[in-house]
N, C-alpha and C. Protein backbone atom coordinates (compact mmCIF):
# COMPACT_ATOMS: atom_id res chain seq x y z
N UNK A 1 -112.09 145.31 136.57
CA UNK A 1 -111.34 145.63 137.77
C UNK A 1 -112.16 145.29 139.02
N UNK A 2 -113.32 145.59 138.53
CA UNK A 2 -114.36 145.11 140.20
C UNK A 2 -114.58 143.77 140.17
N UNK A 3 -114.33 142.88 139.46
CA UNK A 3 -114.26 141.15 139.87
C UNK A 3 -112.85 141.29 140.04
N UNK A 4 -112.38 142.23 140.10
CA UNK A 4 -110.59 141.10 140.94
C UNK A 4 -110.82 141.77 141.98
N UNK A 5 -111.42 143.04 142.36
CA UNK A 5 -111.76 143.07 143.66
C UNK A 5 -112.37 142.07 144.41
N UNK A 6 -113.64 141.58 143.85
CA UNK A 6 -114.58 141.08 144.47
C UNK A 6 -113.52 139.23 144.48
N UNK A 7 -112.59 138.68 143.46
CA UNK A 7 -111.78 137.64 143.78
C UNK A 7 -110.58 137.88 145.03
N UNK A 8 -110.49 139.03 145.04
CA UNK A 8 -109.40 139.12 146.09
C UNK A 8 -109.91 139.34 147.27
N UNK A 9 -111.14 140.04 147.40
CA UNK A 9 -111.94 139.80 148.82
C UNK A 9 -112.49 138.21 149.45
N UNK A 10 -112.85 137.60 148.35
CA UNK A 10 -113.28 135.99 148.84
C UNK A 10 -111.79 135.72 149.28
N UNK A 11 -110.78 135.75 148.41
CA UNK A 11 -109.44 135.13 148.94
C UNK A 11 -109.07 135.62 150.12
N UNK A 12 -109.31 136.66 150.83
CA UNK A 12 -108.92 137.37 152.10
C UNK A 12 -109.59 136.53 153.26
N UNK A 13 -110.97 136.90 152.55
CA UNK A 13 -111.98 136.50 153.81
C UNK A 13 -112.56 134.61 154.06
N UNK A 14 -111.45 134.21 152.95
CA UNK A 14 -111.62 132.53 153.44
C UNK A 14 -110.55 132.51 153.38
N UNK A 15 -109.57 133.09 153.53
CA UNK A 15 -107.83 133.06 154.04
C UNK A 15 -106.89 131.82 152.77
N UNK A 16 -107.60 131.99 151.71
CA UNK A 16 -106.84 131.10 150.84
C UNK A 16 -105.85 131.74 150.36
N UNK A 17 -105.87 133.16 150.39
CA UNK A 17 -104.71 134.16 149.97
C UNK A 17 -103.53 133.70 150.42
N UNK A 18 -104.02 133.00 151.76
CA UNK A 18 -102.07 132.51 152.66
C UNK A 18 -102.02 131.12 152.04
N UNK A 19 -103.17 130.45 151.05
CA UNK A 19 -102.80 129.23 150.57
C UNK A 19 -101.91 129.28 149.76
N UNK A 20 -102.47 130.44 148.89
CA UNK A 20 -101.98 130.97 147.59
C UNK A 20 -100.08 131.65 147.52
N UNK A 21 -100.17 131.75 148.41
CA UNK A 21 -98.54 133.01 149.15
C UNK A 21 -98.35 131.69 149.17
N UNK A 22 -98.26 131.01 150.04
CA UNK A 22 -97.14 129.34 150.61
C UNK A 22 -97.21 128.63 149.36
N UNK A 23 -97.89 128.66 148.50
CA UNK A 23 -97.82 127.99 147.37
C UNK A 23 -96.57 128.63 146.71
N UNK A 24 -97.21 129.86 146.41
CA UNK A 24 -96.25 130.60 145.63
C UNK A 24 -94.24 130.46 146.16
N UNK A 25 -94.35 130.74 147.52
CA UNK A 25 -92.98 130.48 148.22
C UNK A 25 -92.54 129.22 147.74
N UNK A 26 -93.55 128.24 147.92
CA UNK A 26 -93.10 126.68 147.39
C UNK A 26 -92.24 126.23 145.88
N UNK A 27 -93.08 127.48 144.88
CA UNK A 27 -92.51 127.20 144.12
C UNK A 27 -91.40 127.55 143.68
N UNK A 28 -91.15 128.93 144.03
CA UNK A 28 -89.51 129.76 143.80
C UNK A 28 -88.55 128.65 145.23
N UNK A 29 -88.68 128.15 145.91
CA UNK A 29 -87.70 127.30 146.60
C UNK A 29 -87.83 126.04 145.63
N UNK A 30 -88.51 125.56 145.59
CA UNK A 30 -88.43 124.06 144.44
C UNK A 30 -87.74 124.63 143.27
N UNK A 31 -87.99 125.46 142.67
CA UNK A 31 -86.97 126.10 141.41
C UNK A 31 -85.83 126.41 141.98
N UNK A 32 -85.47 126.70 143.50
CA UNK A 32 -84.28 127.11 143.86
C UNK A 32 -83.37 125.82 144.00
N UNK A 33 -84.30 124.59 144.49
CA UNK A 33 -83.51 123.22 144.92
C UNK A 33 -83.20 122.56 143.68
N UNK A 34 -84.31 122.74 142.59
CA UNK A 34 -83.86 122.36 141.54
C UNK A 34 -82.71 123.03 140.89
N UNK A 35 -82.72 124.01 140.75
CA UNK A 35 -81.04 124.84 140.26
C UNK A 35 -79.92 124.17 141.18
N UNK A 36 -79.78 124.05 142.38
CA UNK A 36 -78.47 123.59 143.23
C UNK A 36 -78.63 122.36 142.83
N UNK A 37 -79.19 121.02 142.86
CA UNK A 37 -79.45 119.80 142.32
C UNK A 37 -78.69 119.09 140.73
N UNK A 38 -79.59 120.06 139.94
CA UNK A 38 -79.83 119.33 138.98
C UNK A 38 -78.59 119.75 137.91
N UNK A 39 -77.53 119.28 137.40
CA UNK A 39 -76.65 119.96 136.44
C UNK A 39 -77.13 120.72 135.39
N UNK A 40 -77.49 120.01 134.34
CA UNK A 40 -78.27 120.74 133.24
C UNK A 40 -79.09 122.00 133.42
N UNK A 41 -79.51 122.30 134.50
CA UNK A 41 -79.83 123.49 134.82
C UNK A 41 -78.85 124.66 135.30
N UNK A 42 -78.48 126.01 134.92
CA UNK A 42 -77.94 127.09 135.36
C UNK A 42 -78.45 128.27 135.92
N UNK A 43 -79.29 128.17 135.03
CA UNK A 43 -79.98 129.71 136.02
C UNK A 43 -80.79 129.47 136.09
N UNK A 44 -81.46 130.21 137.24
CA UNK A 44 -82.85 130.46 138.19
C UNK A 44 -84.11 130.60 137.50
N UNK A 45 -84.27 131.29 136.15
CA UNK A 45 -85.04 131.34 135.29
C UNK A 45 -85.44 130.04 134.82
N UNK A 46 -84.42 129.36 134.31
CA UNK A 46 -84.59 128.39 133.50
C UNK A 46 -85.60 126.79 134.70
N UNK A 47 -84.90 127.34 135.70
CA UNK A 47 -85.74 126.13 136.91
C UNK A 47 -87.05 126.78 136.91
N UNK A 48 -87.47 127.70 137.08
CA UNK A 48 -88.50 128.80 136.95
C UNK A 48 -89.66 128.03 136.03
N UNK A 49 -89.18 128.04 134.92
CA UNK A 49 -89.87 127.63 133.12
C UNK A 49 -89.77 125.89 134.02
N UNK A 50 -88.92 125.33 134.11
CA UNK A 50 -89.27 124.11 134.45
C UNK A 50 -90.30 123.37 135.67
N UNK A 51 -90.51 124.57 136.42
CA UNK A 51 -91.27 124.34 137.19
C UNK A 51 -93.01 124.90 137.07
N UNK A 52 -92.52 125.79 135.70
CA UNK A 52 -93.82 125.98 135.13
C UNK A 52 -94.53 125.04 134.33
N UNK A 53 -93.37 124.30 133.40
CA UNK A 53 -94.01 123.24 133.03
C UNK A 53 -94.76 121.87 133.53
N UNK A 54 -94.10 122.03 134.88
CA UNK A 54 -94.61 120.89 135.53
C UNK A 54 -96.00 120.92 136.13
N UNK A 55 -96.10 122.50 136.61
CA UNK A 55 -97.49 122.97 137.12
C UNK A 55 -98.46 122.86 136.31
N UNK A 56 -98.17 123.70 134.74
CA UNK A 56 -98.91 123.02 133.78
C UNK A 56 -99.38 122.10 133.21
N UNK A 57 -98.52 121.16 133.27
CA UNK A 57 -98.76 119.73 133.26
C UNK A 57 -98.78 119.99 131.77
N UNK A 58 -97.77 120.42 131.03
CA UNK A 58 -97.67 120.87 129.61
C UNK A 58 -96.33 120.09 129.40
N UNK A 59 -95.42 119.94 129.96
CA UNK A 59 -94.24 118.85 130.20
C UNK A 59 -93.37 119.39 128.46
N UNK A 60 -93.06 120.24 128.73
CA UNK A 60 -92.70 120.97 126.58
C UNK A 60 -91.53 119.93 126.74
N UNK A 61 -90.43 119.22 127.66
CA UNK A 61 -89.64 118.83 127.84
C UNK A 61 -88.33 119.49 127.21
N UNK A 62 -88.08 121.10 127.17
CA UNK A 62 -86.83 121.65 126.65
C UNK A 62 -85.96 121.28 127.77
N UNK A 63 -86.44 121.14 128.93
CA UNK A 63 -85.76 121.03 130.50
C UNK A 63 -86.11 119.59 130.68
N UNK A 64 -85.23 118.75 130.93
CA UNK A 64 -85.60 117.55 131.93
C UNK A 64 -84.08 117.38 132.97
N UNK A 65 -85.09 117.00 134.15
CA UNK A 65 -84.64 116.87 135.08
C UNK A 65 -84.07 115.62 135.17
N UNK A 66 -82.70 115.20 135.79
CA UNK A 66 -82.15 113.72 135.86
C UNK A 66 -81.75 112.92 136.78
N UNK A 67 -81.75 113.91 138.33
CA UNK A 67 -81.43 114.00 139.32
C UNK A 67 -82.46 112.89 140.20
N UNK A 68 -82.61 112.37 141.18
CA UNK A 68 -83.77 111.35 141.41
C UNK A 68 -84.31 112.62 142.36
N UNK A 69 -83.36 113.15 143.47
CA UNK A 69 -83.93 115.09 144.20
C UNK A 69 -84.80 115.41 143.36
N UNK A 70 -84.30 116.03 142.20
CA UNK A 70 -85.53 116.72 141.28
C UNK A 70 -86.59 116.32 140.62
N UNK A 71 -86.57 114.85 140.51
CA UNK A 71 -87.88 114.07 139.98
C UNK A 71 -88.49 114.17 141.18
N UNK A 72 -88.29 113.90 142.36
CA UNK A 72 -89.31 114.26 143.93
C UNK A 72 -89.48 115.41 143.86
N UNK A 73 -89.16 116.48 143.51
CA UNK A 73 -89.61 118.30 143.53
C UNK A 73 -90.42 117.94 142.63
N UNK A 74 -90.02 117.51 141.78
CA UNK A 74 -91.30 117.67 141.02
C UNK A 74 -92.70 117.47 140.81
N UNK A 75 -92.58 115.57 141.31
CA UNK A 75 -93.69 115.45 141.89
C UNK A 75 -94.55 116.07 143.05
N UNK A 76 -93.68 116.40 143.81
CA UNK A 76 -94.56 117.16 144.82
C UNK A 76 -95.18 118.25 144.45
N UNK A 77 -94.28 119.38 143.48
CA UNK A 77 -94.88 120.39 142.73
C UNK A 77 -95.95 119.99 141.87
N UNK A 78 -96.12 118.93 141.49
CA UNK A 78 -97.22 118.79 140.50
C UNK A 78 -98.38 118.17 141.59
N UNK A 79 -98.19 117.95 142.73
CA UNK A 79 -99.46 117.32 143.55
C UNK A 79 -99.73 118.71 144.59
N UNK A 80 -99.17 119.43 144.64
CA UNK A 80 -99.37 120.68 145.57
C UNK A 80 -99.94 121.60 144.85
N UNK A 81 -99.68 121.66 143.21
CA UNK A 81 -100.56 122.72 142.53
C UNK A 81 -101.77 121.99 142.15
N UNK A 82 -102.20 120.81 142.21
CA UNK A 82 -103.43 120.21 141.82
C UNK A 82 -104.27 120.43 142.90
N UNK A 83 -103.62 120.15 143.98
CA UNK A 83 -104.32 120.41 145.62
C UNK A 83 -104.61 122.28 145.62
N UNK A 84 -103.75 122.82 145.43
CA UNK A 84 -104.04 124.48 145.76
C UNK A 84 -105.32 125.14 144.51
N UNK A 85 -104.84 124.34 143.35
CA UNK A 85 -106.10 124.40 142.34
C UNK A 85 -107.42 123.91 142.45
N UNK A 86 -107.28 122.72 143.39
CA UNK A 86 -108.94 122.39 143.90
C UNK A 86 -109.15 123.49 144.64
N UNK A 87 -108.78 123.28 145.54
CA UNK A 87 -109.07 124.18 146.83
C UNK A 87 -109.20 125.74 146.78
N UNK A 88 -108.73 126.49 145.41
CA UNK A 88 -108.80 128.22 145.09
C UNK A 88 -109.89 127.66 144.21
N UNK A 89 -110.55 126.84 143.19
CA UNK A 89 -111.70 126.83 142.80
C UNK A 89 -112.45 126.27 143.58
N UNK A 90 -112.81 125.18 144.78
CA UNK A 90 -114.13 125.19 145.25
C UNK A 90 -114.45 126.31 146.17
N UNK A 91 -113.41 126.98 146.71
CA UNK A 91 -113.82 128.31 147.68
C UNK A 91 -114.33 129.38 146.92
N UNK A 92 -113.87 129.62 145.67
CA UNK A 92 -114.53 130.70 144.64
C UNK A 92 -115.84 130.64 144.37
N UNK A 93 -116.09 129.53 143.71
CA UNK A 93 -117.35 128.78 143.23
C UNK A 93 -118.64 128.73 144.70
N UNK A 94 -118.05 127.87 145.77
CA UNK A 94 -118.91 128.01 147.13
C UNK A 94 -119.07 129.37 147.46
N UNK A 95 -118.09 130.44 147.33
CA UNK A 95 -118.60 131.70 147.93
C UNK A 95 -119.39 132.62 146.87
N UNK A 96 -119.16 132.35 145.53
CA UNK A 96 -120.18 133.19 144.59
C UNK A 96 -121.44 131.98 144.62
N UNK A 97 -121.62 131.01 145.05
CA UNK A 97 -123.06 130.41 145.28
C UNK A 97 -123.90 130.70 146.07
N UNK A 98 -122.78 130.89 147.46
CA UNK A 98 -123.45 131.70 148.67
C UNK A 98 -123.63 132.99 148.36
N UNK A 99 -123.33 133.59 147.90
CA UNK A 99 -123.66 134.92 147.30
C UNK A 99 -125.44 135.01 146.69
N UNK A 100 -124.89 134.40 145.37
CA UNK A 100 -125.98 134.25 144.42
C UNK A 100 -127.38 133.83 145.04
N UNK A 101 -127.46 133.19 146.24
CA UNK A 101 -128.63 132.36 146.68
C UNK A 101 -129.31 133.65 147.87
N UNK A 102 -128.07 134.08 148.61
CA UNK A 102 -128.33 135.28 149.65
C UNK A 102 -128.52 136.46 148.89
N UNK A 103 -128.75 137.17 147.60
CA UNK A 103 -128.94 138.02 146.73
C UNK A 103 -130.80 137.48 146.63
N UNK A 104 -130.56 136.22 145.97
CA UNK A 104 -132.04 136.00 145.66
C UNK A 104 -132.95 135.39 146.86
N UNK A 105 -132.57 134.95 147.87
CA UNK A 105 -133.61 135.55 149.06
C UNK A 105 -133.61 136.90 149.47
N UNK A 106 -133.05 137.95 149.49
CA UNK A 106 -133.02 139.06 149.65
C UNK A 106 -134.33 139.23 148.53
N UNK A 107 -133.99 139.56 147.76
CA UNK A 107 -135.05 139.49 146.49
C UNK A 107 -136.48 139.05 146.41
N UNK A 108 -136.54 138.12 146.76
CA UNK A 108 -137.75 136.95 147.05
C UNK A 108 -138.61 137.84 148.55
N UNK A 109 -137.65 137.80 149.20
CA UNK A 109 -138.61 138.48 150.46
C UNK A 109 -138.86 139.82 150.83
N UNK A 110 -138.28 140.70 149.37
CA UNK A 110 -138.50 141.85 149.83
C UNK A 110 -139.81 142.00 148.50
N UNK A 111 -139.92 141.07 147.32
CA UNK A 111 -141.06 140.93 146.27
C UNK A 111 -142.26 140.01 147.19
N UNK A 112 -142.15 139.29 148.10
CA UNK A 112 -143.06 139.10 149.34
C UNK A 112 -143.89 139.98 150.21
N UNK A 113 -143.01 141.05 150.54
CA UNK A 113 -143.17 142.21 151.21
C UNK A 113 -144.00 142.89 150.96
N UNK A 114 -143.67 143.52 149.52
CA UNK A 114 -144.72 143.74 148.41
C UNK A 114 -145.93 143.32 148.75
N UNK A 115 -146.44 141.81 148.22
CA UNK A 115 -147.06 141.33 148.07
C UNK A 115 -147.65 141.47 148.88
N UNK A 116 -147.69 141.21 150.16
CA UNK A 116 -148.44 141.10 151.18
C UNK A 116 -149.40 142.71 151.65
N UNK A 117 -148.47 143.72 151.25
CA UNK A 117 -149.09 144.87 151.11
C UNK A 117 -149.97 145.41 149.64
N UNK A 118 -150.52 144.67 148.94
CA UNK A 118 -150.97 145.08 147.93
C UNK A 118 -152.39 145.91 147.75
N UNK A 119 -152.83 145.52 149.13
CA UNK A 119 -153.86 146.93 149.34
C UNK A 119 -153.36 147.80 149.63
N UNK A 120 -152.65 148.35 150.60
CA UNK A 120 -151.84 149.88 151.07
C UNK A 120 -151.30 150.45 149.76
N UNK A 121 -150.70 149.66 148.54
CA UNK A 121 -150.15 150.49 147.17
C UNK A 121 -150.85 151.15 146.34
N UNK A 122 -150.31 152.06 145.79
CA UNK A 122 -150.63 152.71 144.81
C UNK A 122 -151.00 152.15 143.18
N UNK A 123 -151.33 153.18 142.29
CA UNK A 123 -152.11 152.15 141.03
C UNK A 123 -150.46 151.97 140.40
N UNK A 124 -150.02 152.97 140.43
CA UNK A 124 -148.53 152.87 139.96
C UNK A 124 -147.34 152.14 140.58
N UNK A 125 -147.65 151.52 141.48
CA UNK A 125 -146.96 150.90 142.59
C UNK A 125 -147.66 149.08 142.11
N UNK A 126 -149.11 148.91 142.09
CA UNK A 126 -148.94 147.73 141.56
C UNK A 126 -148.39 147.31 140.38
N UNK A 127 -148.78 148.82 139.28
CA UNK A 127 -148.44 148.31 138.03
C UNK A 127 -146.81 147.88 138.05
N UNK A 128 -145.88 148.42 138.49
CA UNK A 128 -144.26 148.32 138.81
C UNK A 128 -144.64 146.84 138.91
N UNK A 129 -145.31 146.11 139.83
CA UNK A 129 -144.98 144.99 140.64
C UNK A 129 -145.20 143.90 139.23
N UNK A 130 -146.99 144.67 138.27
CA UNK A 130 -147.28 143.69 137.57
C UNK A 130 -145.62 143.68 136.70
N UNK A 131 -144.95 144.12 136.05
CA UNK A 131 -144.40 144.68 135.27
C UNK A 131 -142.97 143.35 135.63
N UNK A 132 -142.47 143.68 136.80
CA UNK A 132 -141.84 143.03 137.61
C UNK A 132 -141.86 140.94 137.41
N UNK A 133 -143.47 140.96 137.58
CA UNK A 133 -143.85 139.53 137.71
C UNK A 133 -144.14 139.26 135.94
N UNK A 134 -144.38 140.02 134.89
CA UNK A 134 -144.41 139.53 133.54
C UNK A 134 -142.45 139.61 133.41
N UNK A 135 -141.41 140.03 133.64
CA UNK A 135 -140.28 140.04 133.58
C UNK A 135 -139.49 138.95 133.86
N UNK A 136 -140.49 138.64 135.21
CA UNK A 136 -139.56 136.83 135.80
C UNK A 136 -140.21 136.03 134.90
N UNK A 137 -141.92 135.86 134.63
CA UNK A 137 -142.03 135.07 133.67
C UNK A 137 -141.36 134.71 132.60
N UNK A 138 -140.88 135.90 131.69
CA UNK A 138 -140.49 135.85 130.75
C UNK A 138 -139.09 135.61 130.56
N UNK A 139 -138.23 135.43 131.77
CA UNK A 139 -136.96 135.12 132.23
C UNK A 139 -136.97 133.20 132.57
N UNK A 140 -138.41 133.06 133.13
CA UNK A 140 -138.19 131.99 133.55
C UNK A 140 -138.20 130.97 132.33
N UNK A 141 -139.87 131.80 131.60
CA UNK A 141 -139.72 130.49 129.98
C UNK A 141 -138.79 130.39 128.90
N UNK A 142 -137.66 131.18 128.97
CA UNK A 142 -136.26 130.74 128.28
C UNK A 142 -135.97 129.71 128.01
């Protein structure tokens, strides 16, 4: 539950959430144009599944479209979810990097900090530190 927090806060705070909403609108109207369009289609559901398949790029073909309208929805649906799929994974990925790197300078300069005070510490205060520095070693030769 605390990583869909922490996914729904990156989505807020790099505003892809409103990528994600206009996407989403995009697709219940393209399922809507495709239902008025296309004969073989009747209900809203069924444009729904067809427009899932297209996003998927799984193409099951129980639905095909015959209309030349709905072959253009479609394509566009299939180039607007490739575009909204780059763009919700490199903002995820860039903001848990920026994360990960601003965690470990935090880290780095507060085991600096340390360091630099290693006369003012205690015997139990270096040993922590030795304890600390055999831990990264042993993290690092993996």
């Amino acid at each position: 539950m605390k990583k869909l927090r922490v996914l729904n806060n990156i989505l807020k705070r790099t505003k892809t959430n409103q990528i994600l909403i206009a996407y989403l609108i995009f697709v219940l109207c393209s399922a809507l144009a495709i239902l008025l369009v296309e004969p073989d289609i009747t209900r809203y559901i069924d444009a729904l599944w067809y427009c899932y398949a297209v996003i998927s790029t799984a193409g099951f073909g129980d639905i095909v479209v015959t209309t030349l309208f709905a072959k253009i929805v479609s394509l566009l649906v299939t180039v607007y979810s490739t575009l909204v799929i780059a763009i919700v994974t490199g903002v995820v990925v860039n903001f848990y990097t920026e994360l990960t790197e601003l965690s470990r300078k935090e880290t780095l300069t507060a085991f600096m900090d340390k360091l630099e005070h290693l006369d003012q510490m205690s015997e139990d205060e270096l040993r922590e530190i030795s304890t600390q520095v055999k831990k990264f070693n042993a993290n690092v030769l993996k």
